[in-house]
Protein backbone atom coordinates (compact mmCIF):
# COMPACT_ATOMS: atom_id res chain seq x y z
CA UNK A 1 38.30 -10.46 -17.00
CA UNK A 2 34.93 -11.81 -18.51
CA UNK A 3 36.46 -12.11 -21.83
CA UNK A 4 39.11 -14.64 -20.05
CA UNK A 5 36.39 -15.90 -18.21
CA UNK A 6 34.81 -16.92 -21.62
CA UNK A 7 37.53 -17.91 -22.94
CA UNK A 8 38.73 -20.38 -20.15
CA UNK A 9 35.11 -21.61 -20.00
CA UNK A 10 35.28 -22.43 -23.61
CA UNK A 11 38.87 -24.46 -23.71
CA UNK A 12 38.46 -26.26 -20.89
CA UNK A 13 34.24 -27.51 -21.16
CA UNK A 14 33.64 -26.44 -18.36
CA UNK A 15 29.76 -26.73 -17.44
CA UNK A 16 27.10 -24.17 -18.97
CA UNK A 17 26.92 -22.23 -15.99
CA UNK A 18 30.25 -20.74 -16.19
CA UNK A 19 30.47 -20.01 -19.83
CA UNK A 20 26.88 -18.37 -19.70
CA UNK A 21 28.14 -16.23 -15.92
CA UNK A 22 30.99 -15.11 -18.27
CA UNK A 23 29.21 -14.05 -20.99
CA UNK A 24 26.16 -12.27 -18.38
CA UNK A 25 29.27 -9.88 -17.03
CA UNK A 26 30.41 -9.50 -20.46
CA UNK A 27 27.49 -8.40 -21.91
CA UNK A 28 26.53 -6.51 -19.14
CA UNK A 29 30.54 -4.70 -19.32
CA UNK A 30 30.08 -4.01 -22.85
CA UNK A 31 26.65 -2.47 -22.74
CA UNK A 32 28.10 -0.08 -19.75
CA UNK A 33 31.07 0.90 -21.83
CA UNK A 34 29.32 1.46 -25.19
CA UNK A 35 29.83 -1.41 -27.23
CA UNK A 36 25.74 -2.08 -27.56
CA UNK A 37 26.50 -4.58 -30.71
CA UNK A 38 29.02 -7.02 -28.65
CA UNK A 39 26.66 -6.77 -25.61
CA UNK A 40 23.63 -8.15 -27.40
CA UNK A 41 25.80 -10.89 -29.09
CA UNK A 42 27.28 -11.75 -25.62
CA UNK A 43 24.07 -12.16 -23.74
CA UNK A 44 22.01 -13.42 -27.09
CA UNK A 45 24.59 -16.31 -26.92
CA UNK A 46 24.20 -16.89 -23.00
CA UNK A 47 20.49 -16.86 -23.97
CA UNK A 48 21.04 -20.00 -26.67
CA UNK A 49 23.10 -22.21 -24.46
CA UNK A 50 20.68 -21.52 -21.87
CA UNK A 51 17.73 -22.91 -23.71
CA UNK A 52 19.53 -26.19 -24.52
CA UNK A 53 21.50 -26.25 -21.43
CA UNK A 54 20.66 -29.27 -18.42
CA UNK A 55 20.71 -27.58 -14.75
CA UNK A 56 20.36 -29.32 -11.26
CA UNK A 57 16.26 -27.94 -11.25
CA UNK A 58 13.57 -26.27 -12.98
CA UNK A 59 13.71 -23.14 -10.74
CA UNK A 60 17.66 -23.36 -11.44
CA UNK A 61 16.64 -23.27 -15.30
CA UNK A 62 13.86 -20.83 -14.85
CA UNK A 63 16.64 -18.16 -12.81
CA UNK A 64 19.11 -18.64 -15.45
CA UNK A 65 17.11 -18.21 -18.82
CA UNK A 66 15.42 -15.49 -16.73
CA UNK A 67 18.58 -13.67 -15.67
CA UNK A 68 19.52 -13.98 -19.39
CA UNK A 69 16.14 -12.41 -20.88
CA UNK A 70 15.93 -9.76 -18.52
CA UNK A 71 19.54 -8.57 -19.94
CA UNK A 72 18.70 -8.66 -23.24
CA UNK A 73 15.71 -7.00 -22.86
CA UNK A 74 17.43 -3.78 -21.35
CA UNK A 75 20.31 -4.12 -23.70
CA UNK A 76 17.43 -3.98 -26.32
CA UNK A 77 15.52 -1.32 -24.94
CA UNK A 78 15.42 0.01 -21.48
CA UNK A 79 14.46 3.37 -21.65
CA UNK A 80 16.14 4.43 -18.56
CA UNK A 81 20.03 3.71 -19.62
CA UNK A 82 21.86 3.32 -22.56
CA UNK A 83 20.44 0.82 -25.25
CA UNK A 84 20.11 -0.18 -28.68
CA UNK A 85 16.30 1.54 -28.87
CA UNK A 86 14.32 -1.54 -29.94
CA UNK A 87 11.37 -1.28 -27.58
CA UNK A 88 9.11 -3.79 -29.75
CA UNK A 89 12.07 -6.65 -29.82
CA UNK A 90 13.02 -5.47 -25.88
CA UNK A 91 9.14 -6.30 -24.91
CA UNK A 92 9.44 -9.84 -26.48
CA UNK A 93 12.64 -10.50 -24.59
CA UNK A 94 10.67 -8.94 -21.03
CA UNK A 95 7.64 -11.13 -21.67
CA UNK A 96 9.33 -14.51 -22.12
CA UNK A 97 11.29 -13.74 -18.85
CA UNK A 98 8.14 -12.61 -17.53
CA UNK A 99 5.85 -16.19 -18.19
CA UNK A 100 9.01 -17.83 -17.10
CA UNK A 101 9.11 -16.57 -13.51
CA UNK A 102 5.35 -15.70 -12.79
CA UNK A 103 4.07 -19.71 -14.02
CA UNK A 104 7.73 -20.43 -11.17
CA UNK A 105 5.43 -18.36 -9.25
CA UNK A 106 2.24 -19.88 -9.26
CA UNK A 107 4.03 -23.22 -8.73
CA UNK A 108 5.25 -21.94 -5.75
CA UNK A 109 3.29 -19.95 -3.26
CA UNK A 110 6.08 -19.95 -0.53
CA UNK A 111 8.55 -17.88 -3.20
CA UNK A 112 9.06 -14.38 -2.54
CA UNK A 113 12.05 -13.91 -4.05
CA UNK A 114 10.39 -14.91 -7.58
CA UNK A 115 7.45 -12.52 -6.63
CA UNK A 116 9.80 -9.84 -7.23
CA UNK A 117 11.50 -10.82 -9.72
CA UNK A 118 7.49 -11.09 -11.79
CA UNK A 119 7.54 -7.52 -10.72
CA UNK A 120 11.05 -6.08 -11.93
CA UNK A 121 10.82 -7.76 -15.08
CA UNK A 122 7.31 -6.86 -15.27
CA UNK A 123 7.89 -3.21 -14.11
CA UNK A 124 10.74 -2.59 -17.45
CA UNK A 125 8.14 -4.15 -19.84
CA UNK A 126 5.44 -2.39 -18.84
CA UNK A 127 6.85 1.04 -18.75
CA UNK A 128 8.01 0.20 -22.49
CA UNK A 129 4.36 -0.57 -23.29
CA UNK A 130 2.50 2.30 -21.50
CA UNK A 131 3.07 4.85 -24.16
CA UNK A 132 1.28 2.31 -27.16
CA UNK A 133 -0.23 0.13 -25.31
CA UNK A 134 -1.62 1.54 -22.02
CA UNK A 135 -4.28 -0.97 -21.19
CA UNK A 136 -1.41 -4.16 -21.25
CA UNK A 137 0.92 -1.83 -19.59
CA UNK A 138 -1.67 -1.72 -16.36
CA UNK A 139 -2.39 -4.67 -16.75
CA UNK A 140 1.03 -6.13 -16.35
CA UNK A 141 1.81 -4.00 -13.50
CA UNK A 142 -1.76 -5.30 -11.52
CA UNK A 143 -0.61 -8.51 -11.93
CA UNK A 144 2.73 -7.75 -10.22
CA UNK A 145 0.93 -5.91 -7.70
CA UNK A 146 -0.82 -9.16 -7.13
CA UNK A 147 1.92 -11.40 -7.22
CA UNK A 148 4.22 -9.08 -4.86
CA UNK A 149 0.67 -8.97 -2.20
CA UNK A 150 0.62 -12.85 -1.82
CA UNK A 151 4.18 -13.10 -0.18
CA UNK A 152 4.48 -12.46 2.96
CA UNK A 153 5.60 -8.74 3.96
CA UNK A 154 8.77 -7.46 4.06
CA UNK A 155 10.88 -4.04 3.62
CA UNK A 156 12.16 -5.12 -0.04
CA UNK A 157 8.60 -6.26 -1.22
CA UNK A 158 7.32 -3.08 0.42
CA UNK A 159 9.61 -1.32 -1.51
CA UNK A 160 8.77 -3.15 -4.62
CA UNK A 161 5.48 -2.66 -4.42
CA UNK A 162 5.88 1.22 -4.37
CA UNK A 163 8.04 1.11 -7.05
CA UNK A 164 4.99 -0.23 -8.84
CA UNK A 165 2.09 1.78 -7.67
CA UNK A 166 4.42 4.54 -8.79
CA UNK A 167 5.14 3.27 -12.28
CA UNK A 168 1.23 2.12 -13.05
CA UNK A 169 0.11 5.82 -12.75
CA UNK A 170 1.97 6.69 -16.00
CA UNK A 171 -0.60 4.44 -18.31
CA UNK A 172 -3.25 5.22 -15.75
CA UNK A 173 -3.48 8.87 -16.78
CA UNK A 174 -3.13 7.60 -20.02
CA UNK A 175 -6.18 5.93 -19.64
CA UNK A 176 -8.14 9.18 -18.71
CA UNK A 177 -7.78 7.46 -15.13
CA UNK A 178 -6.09 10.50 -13.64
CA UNK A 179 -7.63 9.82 -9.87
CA UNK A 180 -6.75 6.58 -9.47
CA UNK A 181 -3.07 7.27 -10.88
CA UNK A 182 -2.87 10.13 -7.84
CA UNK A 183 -4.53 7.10 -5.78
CA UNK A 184 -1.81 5.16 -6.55
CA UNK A 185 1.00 7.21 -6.13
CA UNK A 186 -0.48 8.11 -2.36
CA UNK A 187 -0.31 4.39 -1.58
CA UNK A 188 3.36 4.60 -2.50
CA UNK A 189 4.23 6.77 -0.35
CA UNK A 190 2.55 5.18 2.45
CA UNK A 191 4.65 2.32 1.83
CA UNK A 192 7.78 4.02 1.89
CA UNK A 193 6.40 5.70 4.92
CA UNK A 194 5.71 2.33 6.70
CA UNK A 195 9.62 1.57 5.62
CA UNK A 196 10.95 4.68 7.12
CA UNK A 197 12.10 5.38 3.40
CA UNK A 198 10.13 8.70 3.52
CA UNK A 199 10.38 11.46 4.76
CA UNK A 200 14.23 11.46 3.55
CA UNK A 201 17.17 13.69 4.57
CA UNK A 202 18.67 12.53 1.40
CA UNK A 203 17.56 10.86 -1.62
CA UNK A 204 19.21 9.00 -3.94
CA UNK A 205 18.71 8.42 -7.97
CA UNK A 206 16.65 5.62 -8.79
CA UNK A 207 15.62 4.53 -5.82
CA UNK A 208 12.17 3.89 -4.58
CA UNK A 209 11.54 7.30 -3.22
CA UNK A 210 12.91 8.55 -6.20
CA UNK A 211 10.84 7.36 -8.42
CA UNK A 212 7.59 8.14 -6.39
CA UNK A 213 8.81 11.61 -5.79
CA UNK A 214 9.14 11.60 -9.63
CA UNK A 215 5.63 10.28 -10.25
CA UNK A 216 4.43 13.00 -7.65
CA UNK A 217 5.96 15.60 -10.07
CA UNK A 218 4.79 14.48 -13.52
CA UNK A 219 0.91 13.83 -11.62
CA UNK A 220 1.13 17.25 -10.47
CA UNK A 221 2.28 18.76 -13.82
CA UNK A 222 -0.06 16.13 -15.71
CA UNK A 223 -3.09 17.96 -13.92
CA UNK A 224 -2.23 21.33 -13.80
């Protein structure tokens, strides 16, 4: 279906949009079923026509290059699914998406939505960096932290936020910073606490909880 998509968009010149939407599912198909090499040349070429491309608004530009990046980058190298294990081109890809959404941010204070999209972009590039380059890594992820604490609360930024503090206490420990990492990950919890997330009959993989119940683990193990 996103191959006809692409296809149709092509014949009939349709606007930019469409031909980049078909080549995002495409990209993102091909990457779930394998084919790594036509993923990155689908969303590399959503990413070109995106750059040159003239949308309705800036934010409209900024969501769409964004949405673009963000795929590449996890085509390219995110370390939690399958990808083509280029971590040093996969951080470029994050970073650009990254300045693109947090300067959308500081244009617009009411935003929330772009809040969290700084800090899931900036989340997948700074877990890439932590194990080189732990000092960026926390950096990146205070600077989400930041960005997520100026919008105004809710149970997905809460959420968000967790996922963070959970994440940063991987280049924290790193750092020889070991406290503040188990700091961290207690302020998670509370925050999934606050959300009812936790304590959990069930959890499920890769959620919030999951990943601060994971961060519990390797803290504990990290310190004996």
């Amino acid at each position: 279906y996103s191959r006809r998509a692409v296809e149709l968009a092509r014949s009939t010149g349709s606007p930019p949009d469409y031909l980049i939407g078909g080549l995002s599912v495409l990209a993102n198909a091909s990457r779930l079923s394998g084919d790594l090499p036509l993923a990155l040349q689908a969303v590399s070429e959503s990413i070109a026509i995106a750059r040159t491309a003239h949308f309705g608004s800036e934010v409209q530009t900024v969501s769409v290059l964004y949405s673009a990046l963000n795929r590449q980058g996890m085509i390219l190298g995110d370390y939690q699914s399958i990808n083509l294990n280029r971590p040093a081109d996969a951080i470029a890809a994050f970073q650009e998406a990254y300045e693109l959404v947090d300067r959308q941010a500081a244009r617009d204070a009411n935003d929330a939505n772009i809040r969290i999209r700084v800090a899931t972009v900036g989340r997948e590039m700074a877990d890439l960096l932590a194990p080189t380059d732990p000092r960026r890594s926390l950096n990146v992820f205070d600077h989400s932290l930041e960005r997520l604490r100026e919008a105004k609360a809710s149970v997905l930024n809460s959420r968000t936020q967790a996922e963070v503090l959970a994440h940063s206490s991987y280049p924290l420990r790193r750092l020889g910073r070991v406290a503040e990492a188990g700091a961290r990950i207690d302020a998670a919890f509370a925050l999934l606490s606050a959300t009812k997330d936790y304590p959990a009959a069930q959890v499920n993989l890769g959620n919030e909880t999951d990943i601060a119940l994971r961060a519990r683990a390797d803290q504990e193990a990290a310190t004996g």
